[in-house]
C-alpha atoms as a PDB file:
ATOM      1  CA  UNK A   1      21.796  -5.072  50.717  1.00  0.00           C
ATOM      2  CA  UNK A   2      25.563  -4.926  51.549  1.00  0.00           C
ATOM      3  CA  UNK A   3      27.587  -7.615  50.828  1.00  0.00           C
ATOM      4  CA  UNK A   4      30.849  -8.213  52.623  1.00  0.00           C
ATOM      5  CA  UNK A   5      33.683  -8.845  51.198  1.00  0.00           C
ATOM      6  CA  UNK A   6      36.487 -11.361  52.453  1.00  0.00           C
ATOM      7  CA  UNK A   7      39.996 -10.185  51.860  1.00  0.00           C
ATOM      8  CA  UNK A   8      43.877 -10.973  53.153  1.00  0.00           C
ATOM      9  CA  UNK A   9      46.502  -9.302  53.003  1.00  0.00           C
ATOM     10  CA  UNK A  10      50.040  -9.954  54.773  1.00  0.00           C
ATOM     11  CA  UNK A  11      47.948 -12.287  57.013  1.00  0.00           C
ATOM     12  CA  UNK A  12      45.571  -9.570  58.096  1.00  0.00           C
ATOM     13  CA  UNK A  13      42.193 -10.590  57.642  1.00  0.00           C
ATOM     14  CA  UNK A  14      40.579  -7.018  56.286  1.00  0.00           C
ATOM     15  CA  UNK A  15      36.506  -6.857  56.123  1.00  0.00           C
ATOM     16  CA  UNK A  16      35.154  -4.309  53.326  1.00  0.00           C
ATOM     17  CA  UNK A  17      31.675  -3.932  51.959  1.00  0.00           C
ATOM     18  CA  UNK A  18      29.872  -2.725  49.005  1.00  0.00           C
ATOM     19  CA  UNK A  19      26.304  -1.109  48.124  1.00  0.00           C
ATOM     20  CA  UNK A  20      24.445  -1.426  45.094  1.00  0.00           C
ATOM     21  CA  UNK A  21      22.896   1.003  42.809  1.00  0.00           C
ATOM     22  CA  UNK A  22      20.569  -0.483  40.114  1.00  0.00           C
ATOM     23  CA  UNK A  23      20.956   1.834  37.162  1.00  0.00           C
ATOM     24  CA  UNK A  24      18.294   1.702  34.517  1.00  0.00           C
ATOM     25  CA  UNK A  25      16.891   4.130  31.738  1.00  0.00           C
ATOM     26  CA  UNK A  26      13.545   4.328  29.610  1.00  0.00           C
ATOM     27  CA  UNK A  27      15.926   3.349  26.313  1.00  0.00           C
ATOM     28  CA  UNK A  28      16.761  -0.312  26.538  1.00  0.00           C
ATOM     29  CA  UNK A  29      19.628   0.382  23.928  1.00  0.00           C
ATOM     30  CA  UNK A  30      20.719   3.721  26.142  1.00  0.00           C
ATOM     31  CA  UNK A  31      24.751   3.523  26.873  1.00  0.00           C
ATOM     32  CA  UNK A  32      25.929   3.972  30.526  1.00  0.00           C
ATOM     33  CA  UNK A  33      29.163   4.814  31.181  1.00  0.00           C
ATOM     34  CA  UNK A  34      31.241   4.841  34.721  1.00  0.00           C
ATOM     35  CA  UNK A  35      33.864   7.318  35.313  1.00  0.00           C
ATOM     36  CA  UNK A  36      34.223   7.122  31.545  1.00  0.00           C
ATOM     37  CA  UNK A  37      34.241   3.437  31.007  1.00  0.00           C
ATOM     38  CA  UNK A  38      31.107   1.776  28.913  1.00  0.00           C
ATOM     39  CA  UNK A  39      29.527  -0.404  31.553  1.00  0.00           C
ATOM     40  CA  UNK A  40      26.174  -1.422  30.400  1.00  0.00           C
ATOM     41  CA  UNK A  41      23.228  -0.843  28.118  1.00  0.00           C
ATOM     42  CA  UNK A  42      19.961  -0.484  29.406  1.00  0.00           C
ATOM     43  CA  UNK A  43      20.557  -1.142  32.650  1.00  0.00           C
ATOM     44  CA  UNK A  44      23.568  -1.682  35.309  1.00  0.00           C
ATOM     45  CA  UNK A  45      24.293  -2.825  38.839  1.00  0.00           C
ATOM     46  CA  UNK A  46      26.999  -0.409  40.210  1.00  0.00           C
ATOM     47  CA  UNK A  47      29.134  -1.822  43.559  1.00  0.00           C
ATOM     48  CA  UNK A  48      30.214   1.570  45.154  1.00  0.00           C
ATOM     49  CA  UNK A  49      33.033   1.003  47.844  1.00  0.00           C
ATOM     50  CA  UNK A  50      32.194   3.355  50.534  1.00  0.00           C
ATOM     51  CA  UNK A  51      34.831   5.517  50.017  1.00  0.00           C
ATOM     52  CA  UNK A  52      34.740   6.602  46.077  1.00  0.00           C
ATOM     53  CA  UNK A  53      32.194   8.290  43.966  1.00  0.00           C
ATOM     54  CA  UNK A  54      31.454   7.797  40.956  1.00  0.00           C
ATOM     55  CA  UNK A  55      30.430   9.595  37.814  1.00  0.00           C
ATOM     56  CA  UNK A  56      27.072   7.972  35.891  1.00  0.00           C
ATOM     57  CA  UNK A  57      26.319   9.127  32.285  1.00  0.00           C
ATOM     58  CA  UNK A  58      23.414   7.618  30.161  1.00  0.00           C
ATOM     59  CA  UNK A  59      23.559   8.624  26.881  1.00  0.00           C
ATOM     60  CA  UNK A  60      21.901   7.947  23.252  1.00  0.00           C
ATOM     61  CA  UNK A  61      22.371   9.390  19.714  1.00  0.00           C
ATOM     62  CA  UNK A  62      19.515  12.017  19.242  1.00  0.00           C
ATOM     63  CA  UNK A  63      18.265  11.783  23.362  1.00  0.00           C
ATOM     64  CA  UNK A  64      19.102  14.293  26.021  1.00  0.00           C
ATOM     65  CA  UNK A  65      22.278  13.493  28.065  1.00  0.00           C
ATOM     66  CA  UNK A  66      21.771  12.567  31.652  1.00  0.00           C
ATOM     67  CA  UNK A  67      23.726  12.010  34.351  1.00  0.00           C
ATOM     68  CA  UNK A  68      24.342  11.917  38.289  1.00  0.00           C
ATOM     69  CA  UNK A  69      26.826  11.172  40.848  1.00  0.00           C
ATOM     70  CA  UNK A  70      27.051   8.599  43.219  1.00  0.00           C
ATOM     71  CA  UNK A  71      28.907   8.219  46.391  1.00  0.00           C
ATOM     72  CA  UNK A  72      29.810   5.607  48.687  1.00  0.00           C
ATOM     73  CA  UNK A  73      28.507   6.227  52.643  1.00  0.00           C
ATOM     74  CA  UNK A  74      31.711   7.779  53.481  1.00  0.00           C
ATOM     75  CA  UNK A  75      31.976   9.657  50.615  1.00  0.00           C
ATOM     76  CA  UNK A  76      28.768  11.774  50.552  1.00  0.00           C
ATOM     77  CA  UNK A  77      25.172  10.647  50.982  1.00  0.00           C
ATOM     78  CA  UNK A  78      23.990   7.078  51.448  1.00  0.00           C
ATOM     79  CA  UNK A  79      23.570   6.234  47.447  1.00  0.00           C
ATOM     80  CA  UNK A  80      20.158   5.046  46.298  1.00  0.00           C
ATOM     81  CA  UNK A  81      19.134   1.484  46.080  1.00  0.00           C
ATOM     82  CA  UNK A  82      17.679   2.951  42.314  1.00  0.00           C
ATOM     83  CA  UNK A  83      18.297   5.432  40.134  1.00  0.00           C
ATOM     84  CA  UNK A  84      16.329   5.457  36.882  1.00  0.00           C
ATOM     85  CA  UNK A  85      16.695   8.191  33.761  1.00  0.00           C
ATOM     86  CA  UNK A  86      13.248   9.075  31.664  1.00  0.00           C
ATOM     87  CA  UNK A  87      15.041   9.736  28.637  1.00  0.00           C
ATOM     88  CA  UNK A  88      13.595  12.398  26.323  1.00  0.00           C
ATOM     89  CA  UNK A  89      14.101  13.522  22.481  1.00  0.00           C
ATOM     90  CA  UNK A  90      17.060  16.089  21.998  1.00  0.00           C
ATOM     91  CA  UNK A  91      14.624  18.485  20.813  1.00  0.00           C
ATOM     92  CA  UNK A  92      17.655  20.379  18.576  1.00  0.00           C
ATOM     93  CA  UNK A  93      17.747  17.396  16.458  1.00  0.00           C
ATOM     94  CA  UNK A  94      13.689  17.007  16.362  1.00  0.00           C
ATOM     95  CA  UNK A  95      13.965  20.803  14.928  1.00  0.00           C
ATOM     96  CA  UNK A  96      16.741  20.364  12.705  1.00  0.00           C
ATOM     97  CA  UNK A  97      18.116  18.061   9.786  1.00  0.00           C
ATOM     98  CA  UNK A  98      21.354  16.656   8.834  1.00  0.00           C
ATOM     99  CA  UNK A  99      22.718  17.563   5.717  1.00  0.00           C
ATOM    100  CA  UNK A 100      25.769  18.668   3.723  1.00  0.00           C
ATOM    101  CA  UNK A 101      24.418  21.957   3.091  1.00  0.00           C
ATOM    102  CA  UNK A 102      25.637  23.847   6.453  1.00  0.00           C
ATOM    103  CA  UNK A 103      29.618  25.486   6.184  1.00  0.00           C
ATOM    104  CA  UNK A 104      29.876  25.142   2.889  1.00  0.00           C
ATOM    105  CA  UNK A 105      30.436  27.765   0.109  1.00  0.00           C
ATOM    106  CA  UNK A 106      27.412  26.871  -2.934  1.00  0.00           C
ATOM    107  CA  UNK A 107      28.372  28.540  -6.332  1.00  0.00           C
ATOM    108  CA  UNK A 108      25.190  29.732  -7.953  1.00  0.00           C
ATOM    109  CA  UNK A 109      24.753  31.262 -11.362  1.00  0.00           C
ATOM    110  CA  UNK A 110      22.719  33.668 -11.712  1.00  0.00           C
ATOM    111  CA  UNK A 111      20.052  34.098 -14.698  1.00  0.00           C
ATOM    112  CA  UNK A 112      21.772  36.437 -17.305  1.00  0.00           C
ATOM    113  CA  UNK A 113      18.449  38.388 -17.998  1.00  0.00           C
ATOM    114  CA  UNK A 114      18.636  39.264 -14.533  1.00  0.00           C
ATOM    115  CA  UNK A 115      20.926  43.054 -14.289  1.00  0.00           C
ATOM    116  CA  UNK A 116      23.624  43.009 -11.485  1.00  0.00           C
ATOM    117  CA  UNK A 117      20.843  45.689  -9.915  1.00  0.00           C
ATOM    118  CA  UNK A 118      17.767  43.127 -10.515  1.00  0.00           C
ATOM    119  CA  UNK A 119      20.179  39.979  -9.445  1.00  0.00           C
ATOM    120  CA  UNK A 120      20.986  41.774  -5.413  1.00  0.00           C
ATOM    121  CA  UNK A 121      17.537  43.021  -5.347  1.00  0.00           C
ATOM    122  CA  UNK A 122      16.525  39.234  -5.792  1.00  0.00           C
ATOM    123  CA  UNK A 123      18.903  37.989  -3.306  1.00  0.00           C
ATOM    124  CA  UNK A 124      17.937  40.319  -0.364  1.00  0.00           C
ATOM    125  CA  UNK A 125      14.361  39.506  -1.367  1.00  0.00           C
ATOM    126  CA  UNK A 126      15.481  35.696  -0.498  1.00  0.00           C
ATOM    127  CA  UNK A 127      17.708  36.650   2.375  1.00  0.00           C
ATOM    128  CA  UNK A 128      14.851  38.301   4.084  1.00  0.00           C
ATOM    129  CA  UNK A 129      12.295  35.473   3.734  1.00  0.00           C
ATOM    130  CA  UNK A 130      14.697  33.895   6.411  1.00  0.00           C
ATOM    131  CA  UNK A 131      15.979  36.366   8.781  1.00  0.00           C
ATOM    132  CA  UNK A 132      15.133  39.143  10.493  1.00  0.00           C
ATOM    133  CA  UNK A 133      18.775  41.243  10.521  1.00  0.00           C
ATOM    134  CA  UNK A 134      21.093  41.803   7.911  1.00  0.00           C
ATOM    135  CA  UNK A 135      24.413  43.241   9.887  1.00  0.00           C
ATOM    136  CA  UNK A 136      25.908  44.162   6.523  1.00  0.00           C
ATOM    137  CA  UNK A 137      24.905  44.711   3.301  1.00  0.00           C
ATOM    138  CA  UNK A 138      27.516  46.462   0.182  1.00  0.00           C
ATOM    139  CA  UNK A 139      25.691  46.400  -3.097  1.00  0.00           C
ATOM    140  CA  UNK A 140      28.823  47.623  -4.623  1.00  0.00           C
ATOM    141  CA  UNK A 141      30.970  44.439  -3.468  1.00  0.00           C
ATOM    142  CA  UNK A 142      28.267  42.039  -3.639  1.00  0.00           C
ATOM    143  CA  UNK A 143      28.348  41.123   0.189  1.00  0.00           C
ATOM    144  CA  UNK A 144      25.755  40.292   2.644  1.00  0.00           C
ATOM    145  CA  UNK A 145      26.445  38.524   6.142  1.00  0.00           C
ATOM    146  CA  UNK A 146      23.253  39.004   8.162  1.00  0.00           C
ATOM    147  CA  UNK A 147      23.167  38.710  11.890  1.00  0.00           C
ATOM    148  CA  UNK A 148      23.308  35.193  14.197  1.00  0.00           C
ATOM    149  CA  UNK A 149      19.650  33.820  14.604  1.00  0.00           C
ATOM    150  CA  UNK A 150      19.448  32.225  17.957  1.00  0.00           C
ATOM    151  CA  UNK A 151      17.657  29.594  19.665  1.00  0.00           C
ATOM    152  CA  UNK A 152      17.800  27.962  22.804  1.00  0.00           C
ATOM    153  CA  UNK A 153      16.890  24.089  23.367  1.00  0.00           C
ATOM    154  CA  UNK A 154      17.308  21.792  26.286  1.00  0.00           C
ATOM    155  CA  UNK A 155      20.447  20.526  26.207  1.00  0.00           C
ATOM    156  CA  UNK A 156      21.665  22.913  23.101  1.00  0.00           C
ATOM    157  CA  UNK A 157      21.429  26.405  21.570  1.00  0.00           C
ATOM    158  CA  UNK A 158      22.029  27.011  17.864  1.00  0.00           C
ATOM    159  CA  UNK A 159      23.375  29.936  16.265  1.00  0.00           C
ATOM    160  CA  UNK A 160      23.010  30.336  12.334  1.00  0.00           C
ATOM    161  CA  UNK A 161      23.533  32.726   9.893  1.00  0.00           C
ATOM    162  CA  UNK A 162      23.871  33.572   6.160  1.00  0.00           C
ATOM    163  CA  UNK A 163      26.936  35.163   3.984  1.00  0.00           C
ATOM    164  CA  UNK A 164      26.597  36.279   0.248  1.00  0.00           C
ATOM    165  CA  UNK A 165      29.774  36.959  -1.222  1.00  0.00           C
ATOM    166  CA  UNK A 166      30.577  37.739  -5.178  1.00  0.00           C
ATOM    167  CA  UNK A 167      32.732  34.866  -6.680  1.00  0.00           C
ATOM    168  CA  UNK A 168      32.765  36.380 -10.638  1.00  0.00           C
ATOM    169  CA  UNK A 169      31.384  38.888 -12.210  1.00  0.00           C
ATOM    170  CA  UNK A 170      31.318  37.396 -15.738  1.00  0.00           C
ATOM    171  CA  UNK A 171      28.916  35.491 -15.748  1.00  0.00           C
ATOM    172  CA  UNK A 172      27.935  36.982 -12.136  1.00  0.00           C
ATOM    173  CA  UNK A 173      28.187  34.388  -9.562  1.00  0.00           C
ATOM    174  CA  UNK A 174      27.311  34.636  -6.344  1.00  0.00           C
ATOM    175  CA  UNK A 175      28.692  32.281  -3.372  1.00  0.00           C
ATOM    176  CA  UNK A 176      26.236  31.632  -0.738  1.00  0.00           C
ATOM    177  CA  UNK A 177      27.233  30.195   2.513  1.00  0.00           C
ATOM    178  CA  UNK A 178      25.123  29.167   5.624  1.00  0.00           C
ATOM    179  CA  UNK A 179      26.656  29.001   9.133  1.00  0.00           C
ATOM    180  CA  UNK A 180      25.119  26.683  11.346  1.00  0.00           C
ATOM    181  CA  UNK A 181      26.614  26.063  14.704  1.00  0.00           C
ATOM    182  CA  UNK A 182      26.032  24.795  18.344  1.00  0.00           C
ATOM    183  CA  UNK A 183      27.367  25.234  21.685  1.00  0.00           C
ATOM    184  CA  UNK A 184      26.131  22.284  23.142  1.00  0.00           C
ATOM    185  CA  UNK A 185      24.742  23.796  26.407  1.00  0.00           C
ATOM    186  CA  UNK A 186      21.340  26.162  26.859  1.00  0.00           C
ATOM    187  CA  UNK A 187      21.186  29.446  27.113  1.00  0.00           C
ATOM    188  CA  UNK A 188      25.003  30.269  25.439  1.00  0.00           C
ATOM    189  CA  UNK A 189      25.408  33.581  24.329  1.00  0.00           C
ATOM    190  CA  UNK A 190      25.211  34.388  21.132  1.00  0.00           C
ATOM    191  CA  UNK A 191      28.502  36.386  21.591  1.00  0.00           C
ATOM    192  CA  UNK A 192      30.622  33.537  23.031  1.00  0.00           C
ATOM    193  CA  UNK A 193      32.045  32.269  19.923  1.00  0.00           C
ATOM    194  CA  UNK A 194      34.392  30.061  21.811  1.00  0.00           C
ATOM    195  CA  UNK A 195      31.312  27.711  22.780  1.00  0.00           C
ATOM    196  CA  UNK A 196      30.302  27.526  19.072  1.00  0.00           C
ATOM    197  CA  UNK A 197      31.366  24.362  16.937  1.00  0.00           C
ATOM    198  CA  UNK A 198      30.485  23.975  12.625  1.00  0.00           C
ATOM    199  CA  UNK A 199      27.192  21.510  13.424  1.00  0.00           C
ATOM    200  CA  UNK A 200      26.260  19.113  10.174  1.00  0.00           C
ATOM    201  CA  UNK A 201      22.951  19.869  10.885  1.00  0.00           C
ATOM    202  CA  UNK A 202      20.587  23.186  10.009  1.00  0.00           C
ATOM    203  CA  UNK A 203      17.125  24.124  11.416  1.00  0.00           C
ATOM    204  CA  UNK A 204      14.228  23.196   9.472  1.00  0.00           C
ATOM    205  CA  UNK A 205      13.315  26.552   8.793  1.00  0.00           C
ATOM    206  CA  UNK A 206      16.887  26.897   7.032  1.00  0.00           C
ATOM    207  CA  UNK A 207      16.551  23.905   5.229  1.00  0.00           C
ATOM    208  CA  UNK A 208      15.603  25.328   1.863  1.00  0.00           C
ATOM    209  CA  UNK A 209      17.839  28.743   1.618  1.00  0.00           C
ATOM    210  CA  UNK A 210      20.548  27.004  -0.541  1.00  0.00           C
ATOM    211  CA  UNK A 211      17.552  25.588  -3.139  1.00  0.00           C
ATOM    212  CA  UNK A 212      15.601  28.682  -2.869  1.00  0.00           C
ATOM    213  CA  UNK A 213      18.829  30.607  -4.225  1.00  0.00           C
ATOM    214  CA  UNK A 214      19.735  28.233  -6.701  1.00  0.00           C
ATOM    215  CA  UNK A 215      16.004  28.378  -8.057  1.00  0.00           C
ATOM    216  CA  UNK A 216      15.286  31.917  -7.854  1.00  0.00           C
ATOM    217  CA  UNK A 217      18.602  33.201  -9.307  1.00  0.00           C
ATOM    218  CA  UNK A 218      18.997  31.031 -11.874  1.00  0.00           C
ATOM    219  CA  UNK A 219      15.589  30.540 -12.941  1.00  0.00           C
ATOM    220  CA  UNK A 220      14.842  31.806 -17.013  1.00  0.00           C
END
């Protein structure tokens, strides 16, 4: 229903009216936010002046991002009396789990019964119980970096990857490292390292590399 407003200015009697929008999403607790400004939770009754538009976002930790763009009659199309957002699970963070385990260099000592030979055997044994690619492999340094992993969600795709590097030789110490990033869009290239960011979060089937190491190496 419009409702007109009642405004004067320099004695001139000026007639303007607004529309409403009834914003509402699935998540009473959801966060809506108006050309960047926090509104509402839940739900939200936007006045658009027929002239502007206005940017909607409804957002949640660990839910899919939504959001739409309304306009005033002159603007663009008639808005809608209602606009209402199903919210659904960010399905990267239903497959992964924070931790403090992802970009950070582990130290892990490795069992002196084991021969430098029997020790890198060990760890490409491990390595390949996760991935598919190593891109490089030197026995002679003690370095491994194998290639991204990739996968695509929703919202999200998520890169990851595992580095070996030698830290001492006496006793032989190995540093093991495992990237774990996100671009924050689906579909990114796997190539576009601009669009990665460090994520504090690793897939599930990551989530025991650094304790597999740690127990396999150093076992007696």
């Amino acid at each position: 229903m419009r409702k007109f407003l009642f405004l004067t200015a320099l004695g001139i009697s000026i007639f303007a009216w607004a529309q409403k929008t009834t914003i509402s999403a699935s998540e009473n607790d959801a966060r809506i936010v108006v050309n960047g400004q926090l509104v509402g939770t839940g739900s939200y009754v936007l006045k658009t002046d027929k002239n502007e538009c206005y940017n909607v976002k409804v957002q949640k930790v660990s839910f899919l991002k939504y959001e739409a763009t309304v306009c005033g009659k002159k603007a663009g199309p008639e808005p809608p009396k209602t606009i209402f957002f199903d919210m659904k699970k960010d399905d990267s963070e239903e497959a992964s789990v924070k931790t403090d385990q992802a970009n950070i260099d582990f130290e892990i000592e490795v069992n002196k019964n084991l021969s430098p030979t029997e020790a890198w055997k060990l760890t490409t044994q491990i390595v390949t119980d996760y991935f598919d690619a190593i891109e490089v492999s030197d026995k002679e340094t003690s370095y491994l970096r194998t290639a991204w992993s990739v996968q695509s969600f929703s919202q999200n795709t998520i890169r990851t990857r595992l580095i070996i590097k030698l830290s001492k030789s006496d006793p032989l110490t190995f540093k093991v490292k495992l990237n774990s990033e996100f671009s924050g869009s689906s579909g990114s290239s796997v190539k576009a390292d601009e669009q990665f960011h460090e994520w504090d979060r690793i897939l599930r089937k990551y989530k025991n590399v650094i304790s597999d190491f740690s127990t396999r190496l150093s076992a007696k």
